[in-house]
Protein backbone atom coordinates (compact mmCIF):
# COMPACT_ATOMS: atom_id res chain seq x y z
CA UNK A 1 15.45 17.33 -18.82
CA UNK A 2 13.85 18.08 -15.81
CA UNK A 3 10.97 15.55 -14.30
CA UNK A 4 9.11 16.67 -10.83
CA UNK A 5 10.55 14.93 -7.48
CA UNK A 6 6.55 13.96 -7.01
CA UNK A 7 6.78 11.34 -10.04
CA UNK A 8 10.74 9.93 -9.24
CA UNK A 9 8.43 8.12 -6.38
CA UNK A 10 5.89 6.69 -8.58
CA UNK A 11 6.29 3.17 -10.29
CA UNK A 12 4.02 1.88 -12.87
CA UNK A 13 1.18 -0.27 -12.25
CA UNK A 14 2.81 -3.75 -12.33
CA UNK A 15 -1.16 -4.63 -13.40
CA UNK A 16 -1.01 -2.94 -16.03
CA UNK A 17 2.39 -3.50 -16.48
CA UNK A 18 1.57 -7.81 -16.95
CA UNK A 19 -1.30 -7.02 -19.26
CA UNK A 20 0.61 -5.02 -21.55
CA UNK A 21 3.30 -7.41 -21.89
CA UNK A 22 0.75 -9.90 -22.88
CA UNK A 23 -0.74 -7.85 -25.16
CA UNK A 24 2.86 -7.96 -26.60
CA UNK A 25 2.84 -11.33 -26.96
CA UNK A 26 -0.58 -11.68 -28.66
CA UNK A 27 1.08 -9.32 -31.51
CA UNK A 28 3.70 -11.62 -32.40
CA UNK A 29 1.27 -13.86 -32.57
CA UNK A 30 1.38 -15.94 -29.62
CA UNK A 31 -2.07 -17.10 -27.87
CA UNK A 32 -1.70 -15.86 -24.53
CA UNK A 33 -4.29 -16.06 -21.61
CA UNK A 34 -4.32 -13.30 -19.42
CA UNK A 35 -5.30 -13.91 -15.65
CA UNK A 36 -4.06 -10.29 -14.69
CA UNK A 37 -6.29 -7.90 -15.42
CA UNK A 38 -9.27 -6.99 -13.20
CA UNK A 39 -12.02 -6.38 -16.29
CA UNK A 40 -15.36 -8.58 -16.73
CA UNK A 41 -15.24 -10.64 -19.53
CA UNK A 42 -18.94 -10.07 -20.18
CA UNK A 43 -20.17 -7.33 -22.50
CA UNK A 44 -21.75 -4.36 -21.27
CA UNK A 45 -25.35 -4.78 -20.71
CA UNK A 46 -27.98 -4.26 -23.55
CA UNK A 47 -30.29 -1.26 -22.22
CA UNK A 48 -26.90 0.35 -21.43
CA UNK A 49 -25.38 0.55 -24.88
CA UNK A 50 -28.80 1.63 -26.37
CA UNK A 51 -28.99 4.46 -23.92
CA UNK A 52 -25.51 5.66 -24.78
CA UNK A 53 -26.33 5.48 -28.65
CA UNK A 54 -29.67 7.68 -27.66
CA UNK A 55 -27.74 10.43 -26.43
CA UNK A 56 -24.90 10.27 -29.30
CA UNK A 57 -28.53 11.02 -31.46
CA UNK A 58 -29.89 13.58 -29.56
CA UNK A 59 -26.66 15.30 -29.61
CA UNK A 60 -25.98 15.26 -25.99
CA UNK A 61 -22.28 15.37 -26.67
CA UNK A 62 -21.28 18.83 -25.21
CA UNK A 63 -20.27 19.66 -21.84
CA UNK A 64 -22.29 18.98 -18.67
CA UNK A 65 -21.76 20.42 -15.43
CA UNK A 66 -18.44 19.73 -13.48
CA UNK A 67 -19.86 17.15 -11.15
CA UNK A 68 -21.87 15.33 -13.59
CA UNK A 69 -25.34 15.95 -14.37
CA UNK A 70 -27.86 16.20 -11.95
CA UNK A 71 -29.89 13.45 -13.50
CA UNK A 72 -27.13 10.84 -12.60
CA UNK A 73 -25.96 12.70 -9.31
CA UNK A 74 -29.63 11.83 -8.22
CA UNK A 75 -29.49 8.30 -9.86
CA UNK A 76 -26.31 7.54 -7.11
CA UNK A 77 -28.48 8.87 -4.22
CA UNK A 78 -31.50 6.64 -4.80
CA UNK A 79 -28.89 3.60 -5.24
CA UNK A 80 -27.73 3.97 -2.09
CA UNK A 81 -31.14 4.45 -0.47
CA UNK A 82 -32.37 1.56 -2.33
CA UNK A 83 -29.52 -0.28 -1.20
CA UNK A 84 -28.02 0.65 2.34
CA UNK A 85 -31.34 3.13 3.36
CA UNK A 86 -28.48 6.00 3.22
CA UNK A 87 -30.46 9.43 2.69
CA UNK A 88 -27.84 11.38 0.26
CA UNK A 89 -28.43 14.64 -1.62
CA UNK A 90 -27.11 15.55 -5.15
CA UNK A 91 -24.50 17.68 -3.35
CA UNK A 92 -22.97 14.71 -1.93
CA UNK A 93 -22.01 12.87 -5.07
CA UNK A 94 -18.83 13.29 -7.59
CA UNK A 95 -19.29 12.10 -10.82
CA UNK A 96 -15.44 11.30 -12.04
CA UNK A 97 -13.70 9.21 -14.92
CA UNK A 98 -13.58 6.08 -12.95
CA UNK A 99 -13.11 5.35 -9.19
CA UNK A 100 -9.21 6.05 -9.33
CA UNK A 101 -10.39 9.67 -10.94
CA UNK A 102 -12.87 9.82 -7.84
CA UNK A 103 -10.25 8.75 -5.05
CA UNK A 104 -7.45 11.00 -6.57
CA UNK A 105 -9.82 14.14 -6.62
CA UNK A 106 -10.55 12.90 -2.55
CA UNK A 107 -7.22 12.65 -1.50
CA UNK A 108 -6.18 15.40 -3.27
CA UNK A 109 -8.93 17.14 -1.47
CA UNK A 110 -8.60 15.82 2.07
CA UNK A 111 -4.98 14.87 2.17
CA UNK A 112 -2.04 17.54 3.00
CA UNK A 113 1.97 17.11 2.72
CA UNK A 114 3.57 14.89 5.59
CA UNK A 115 -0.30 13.47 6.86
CA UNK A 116 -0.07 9.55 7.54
CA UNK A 117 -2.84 7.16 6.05
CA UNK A 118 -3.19 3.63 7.41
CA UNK A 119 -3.19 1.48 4.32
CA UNK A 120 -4.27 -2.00 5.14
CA UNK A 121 -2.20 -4.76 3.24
CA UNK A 122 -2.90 -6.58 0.78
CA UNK A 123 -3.75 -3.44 -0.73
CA UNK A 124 -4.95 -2.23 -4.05
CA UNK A 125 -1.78 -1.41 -6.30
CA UNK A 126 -2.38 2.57 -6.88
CA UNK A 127 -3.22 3.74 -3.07
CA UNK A 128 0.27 4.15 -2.27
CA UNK A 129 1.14 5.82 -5.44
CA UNK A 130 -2.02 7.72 -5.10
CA UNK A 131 -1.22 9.19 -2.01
CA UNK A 132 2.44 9.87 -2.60
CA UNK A 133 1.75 12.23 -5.28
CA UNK A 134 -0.38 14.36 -2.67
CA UNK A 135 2.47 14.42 -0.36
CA UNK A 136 0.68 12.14 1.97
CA UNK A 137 2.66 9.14 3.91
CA UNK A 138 1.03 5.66 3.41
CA UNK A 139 1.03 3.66 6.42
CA UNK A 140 0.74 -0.15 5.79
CA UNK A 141 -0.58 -2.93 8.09
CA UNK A 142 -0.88 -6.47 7.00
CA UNK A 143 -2.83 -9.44 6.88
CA UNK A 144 -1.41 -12.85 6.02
CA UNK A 145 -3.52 -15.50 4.41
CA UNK A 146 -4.20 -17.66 7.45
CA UNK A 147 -5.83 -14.46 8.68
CA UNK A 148 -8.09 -14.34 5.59
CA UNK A 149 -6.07 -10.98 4.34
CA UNK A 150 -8.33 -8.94 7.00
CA UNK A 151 -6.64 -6.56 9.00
CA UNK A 152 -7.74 -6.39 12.86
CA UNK A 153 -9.04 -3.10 15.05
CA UNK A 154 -5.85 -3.52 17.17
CA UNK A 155 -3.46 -3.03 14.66
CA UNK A 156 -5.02 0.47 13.33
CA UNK A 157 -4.83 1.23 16.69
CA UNK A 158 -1.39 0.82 17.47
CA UNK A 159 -0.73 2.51 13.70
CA UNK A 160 -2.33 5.67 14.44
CA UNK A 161 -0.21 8.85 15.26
CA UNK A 162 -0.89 12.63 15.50
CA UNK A 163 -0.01 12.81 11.77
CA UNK A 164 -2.48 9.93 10.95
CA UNK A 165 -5.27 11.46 9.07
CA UNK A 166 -7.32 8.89 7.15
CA UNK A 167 -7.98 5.14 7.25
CA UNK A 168 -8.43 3.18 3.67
CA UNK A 169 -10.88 0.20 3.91
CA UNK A 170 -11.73 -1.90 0.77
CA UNK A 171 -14.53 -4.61 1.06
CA UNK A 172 -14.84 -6.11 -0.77
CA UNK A 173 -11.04 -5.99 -1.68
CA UNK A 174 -8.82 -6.05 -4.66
CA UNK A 175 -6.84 -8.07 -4.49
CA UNK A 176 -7.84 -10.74 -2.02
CA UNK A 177 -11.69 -10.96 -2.32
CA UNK A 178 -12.27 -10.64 1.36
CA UNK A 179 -15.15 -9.26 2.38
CA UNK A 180 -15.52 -7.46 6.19
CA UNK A 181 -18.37 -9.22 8.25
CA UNK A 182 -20.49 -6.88 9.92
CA UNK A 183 -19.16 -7.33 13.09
CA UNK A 184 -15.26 -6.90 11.61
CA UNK A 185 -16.53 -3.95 9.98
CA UNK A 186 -17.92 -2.03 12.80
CA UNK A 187 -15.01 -2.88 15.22
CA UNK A 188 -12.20 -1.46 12.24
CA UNK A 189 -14.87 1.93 12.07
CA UNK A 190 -15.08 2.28 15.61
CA UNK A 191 -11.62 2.83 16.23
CA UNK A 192 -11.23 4.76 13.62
CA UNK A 193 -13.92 6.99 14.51
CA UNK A 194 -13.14 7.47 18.40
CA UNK A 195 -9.86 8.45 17.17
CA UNK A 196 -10.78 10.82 15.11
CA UNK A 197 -9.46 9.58 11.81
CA UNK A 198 -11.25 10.18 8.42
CA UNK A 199 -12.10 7.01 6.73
CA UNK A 200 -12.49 6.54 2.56
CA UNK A 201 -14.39 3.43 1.82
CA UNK A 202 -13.56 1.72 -1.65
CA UNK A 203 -16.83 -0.33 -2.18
CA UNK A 204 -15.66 -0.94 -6.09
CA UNK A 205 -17.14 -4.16 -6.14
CA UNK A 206 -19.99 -3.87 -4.00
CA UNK A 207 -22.91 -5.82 -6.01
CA UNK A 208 -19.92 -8.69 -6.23
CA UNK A 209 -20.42 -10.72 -2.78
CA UNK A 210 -21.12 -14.22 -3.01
CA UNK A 211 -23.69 -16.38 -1.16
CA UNK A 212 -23.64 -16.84 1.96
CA UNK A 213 -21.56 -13.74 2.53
CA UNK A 214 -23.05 -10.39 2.51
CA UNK A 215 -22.26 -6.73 1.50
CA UNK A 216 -22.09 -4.65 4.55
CA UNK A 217 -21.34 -0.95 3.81
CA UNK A 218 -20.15 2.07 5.89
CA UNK A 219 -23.28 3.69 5.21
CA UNK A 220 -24.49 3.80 8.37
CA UNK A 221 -21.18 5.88 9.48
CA UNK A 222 -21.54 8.14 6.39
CA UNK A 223 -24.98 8.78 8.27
CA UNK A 224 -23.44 9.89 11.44
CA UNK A 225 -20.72 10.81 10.55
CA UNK A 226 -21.01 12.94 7.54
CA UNK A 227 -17.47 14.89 7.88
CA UNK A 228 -15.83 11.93 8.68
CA UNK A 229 -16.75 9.15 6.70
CA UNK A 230 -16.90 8.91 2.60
CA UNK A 231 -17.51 6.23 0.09
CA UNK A 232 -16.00 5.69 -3.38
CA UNK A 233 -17.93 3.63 -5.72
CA UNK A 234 -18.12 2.85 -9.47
CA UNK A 235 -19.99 1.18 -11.82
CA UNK A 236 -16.72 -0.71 -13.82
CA UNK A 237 -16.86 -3.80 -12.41
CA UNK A 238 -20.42 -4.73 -11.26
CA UNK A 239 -21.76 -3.37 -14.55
CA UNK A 240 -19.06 -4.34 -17.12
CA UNK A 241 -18.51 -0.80 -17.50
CA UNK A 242 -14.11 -0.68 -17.23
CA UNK A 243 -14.20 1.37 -20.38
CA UNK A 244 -16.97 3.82 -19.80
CA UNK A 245 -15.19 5.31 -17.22
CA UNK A 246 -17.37 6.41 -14.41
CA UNK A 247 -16.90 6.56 -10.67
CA UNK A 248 -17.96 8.76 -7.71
CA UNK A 249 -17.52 9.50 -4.41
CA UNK A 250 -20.12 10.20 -1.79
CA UNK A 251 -19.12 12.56 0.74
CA UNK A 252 -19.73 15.46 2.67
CA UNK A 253 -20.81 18.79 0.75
CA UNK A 254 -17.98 20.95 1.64
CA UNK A 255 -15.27 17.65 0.42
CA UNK A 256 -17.70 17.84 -3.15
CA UNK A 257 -17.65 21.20 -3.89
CA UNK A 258 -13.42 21.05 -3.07
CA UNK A 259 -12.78 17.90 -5.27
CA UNK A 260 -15.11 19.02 -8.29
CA UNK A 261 -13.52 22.62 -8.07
CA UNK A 262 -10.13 20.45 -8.36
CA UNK A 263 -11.88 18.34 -11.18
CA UNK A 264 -12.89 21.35 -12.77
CA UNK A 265 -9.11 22.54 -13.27
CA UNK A 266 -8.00 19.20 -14.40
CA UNK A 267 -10.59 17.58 -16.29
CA UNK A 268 -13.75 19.31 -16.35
CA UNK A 269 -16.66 17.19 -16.79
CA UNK A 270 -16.43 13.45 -17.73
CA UNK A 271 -17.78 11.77 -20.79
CA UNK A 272 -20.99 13.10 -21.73
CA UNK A 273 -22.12 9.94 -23.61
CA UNK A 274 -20.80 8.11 -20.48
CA UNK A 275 -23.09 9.86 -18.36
CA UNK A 276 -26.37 8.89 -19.48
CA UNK A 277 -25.37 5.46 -19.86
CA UNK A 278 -24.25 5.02 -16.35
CA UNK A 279 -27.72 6.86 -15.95
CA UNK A 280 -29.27 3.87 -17.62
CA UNK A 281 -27.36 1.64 -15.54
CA UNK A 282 -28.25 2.36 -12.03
CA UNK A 283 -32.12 3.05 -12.82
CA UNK A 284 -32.77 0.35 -14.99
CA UNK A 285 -32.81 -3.66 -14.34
CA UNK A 286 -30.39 -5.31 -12.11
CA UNK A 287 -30.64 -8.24 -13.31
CA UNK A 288 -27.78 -8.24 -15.67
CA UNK A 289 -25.22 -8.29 -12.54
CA UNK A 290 -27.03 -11.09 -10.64
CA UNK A 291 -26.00 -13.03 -13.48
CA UNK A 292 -22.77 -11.89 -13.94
CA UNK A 293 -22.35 -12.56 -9.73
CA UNK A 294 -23.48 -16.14 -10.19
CA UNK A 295 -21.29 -17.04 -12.68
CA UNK A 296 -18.13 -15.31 -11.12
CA UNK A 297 -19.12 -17.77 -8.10
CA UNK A 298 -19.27 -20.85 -10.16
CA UNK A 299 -15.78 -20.31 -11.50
CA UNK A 300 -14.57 -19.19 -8.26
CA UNK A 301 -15.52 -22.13 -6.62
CA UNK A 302 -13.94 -24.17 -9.94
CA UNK A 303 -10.71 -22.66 -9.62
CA UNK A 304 -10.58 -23.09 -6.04
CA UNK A 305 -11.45 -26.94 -6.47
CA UNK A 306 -7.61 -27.18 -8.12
CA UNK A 307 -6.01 -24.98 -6.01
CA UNK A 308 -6.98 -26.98 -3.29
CA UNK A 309 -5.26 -29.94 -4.27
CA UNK A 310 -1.82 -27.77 -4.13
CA UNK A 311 -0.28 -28.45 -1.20
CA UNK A 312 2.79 -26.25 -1.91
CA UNK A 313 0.26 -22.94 -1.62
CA UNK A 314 -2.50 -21.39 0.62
CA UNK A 315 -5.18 -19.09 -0.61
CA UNK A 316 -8.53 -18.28 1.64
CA UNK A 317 -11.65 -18.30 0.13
CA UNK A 318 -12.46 -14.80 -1.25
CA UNK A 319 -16.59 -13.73 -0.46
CA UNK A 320 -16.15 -10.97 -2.98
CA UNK A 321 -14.76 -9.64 -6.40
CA UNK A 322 -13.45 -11.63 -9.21
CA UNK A 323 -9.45 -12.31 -7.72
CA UNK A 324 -7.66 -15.15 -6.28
CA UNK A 325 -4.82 -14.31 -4.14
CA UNK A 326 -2.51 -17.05 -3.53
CA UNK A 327 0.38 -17.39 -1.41
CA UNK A 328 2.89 -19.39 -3.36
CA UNK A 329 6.08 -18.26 -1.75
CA UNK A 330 7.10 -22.64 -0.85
CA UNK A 331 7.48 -22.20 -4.47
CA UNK A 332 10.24 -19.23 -5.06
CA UNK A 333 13.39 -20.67 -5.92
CA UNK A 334 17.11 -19.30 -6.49
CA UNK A 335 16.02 -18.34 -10.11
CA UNK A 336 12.75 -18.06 -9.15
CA UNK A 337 12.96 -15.53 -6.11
CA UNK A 338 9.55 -13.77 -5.63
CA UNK A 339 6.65 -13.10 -6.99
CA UNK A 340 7.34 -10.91 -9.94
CA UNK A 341 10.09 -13.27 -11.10
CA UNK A 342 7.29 -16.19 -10.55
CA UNK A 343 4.83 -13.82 -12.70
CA UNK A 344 7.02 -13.68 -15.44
CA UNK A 345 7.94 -17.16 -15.46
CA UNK A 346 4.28 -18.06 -16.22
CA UNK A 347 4.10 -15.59 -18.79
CA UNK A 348 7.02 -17.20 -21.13
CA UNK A 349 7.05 -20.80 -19.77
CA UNK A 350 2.79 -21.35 -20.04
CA UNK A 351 1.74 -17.82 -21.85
CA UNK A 352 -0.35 -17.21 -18.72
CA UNK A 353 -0.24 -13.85 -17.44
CA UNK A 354 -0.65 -12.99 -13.47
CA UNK A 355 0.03 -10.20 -11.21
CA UNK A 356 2.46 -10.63 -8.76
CA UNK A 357 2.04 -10.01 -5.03
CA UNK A 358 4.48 -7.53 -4.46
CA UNK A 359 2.62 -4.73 -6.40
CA UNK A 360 -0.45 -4.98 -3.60
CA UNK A 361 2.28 -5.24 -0.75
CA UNK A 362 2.67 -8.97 -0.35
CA UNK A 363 5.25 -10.59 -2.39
CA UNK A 364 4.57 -14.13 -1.40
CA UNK A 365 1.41 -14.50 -3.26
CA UNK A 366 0.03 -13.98 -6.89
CA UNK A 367 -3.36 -12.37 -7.86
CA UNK A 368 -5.08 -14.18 -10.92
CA UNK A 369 -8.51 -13.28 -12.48
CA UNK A 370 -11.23 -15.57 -13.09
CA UNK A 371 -12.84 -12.66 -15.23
CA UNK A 372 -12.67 -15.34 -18.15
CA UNK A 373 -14.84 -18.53 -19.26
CA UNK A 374 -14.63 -21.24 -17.30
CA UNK A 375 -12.95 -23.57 -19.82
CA UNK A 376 -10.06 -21.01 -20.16
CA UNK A 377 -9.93 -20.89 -16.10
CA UNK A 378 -9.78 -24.49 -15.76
CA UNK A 379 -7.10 -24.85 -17.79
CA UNK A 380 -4.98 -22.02 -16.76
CA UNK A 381 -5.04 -22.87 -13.19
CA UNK A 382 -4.24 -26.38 -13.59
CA UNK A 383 -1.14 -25.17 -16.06
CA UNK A 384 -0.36 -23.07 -13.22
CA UNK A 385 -0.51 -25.73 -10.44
CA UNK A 386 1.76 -28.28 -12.65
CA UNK A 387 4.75 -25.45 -13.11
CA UNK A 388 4.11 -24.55 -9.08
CA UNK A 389 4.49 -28.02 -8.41
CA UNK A 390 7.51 -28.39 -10.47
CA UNK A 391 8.94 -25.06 -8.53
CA UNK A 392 7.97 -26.56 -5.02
CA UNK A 393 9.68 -29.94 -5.63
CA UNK A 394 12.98 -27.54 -6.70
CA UNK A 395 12.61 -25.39 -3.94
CA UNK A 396 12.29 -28.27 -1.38
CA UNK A 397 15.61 -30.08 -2.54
């Protein structure tokens, strides 16, 4: 049997990968809490649903226009005037099945065999996978903990080449939760822009930045800088949406028409049904994801209470998201030796699952959730912190 050199590159998505073995355990039986996948535990709003089970009654269930209908198109325009004063037309937006749909159909579109892309580290698990199936070289630079996980204008500088072609920027970021001040923001874009470099913006989790911290989007660069600068968005996380599946990208007319000709080929339109409730979602009330961002804060800051009593790890702050990224490597050991080894540990010694480091390009650290009720976060993290401890007494002998 013959399988395509493009997919002997790809692994599989180690989150995914944790979930499903804890999904395995839960059907033997076994109560397992699962810190690993990135999915709001609250239910999808209310005016949502209804609007969904509207169209399933009017019989909107046939096929819509590539793109997505015009209806939502213009719904994703007024959101980001509404939000960032960013003047977009319909032919700017890219309705897709989810934001890894959206940012497939992008670099497909943008992207040619043996172009570099600067992928800032800690990085979210399927951009180098992404990009390797396009035939485009990812390009990573790092941030370590004590630097917040934020990547500095000097070192995109000194990564760029004549083959570099596009810059990946995620704020706020899975899987750190760091979010880009304004100032940090505008000094990464600059470079990029004087050097001529296209830049994708993941703004996934955009309505998820905590107090005092604030969103600041590349909006202003899409602006002036139509052909250079794109955004991709979605409304999974900040809407409890994971399972709808709908993303888009904002970008420049020509990079549309490309991606939904690819979409077109592949896919076709998504979800009808899906369509009109993400429709529902971005004109109707936002109030539903103020609460959902104040209680993601609360059990941030809870969870961040015990992990600052371990002395054995370090983990910044995040502004943004729903993640925790700890660096735990004083706590590798012989058996023990990194962070998928640590991951699995958890998952048979406490039946807590968590996604190791090394599948967002830092192995010393761990990414748990706090996508779950606070009494379930309390006591998984302070599980966690008693096996750690246990690990960083061993490791220290």
């Amino acid at each position: 049997m013959q399988i395509s050199d493009r997919l002997s590159q790809i692994k599989p998505s180690l989150t995914l990968a944790m979930n499903a073995k804890a999904l395995e355990l839960k059907d033997k039986g076994i109560m397992v809490t699962s810190l690993a996948i990135g999915e709001p535990d609250f239910p999808t709003p209310k005016h949502i649903c209804e609007a969904a089970k509207t169209a399933i009654d009017a019989g909107f269930c046939r096929y819509t226009a590539v793109p997505g209908i015009v209806e939502l198109r213009k719904a994703v325009c007024s959101y980001f005037r509404n939000q960032y004063d960013l003047e977009t037309e319909v032919e700017n937006v890219l309705i897709s099945a989810g934001g890894k749909h959206a940012l497939y159909n992008y670099f497909s579109t943008v992207l040619n065999p043996g172009d570099e892309v600067i992928v800032p580290a800690p990085y979210w698990v399927s951009y180098p996978d992404m990009l390797k199936l396009v035939g485009a070289t990812p390009v990573f630079i790092s941030a370590t903990a004590e630097e917040n996980f934020k990547i500095r204008p000097d070192q995109v500088a000194k990564a760029i080449t004549p083959k570099t072609k596009l810059l990946i920027l995620n704020s706020p970021s899975n899987p750190t939760g760091a979010v880009y001040t304004e100032e940090e923001l505008q000094a990464i874009m600059d470079v990029a822009i004087n050097a001529g470099l296209m830049v994708i913006a993941d703004e996934m989790y955009d309505q998820l930045v905590f107090e005092p911290a604030q969103m600041f989007s590349v909006s202003p660069y899409v602006a002036r800088y139509p052909e250079q600068v794109s955004i991709l968005g979605g409304l999974s996380k900040s809407f409890a949406m994971t399972g709808w599946r709908v993303g888009y990208l904002v970008s420049h007319p020509d990079i549309i028409r490309k991606a939904s000709a690819m979409q077109g080929h592949t896919t076709s339109n998504i979800c009808s049904i899906s369509q009109k409730a993400a429709l529902a979602a971005l004109t109707g009330p936002m109030d539903c994801i103020a609460k959902m961002r104040v209680a993601f804060q609360r059990r941030r800051d809870l969870a961040l209470k015990i992990i600052s009593g371990w002395p054995f790890a370090v983990c910044p702050r995040p502004d943004g998201a729903f993640y925790l990224f700890i660096d735990v490597h004083k706590c590798y050991t012989p058996k023990v030796s990194g962070s998928l080894a640590l991951s699995q540990y958890l998952l048979e010694k406490l039946h807590v699952a968590t996604t190791p480091g090394v599948a967002f390009g830092d192995d010393n650290c761990i990414r748990i959730s706090y996508a779950v009720s606070d009494e379930v976060l309390q006591d998984a993290v302070f599980r966690i912190g008693e096996v750690l401890a246990e690990l960083a007494d061993e490791a220290s002998m």
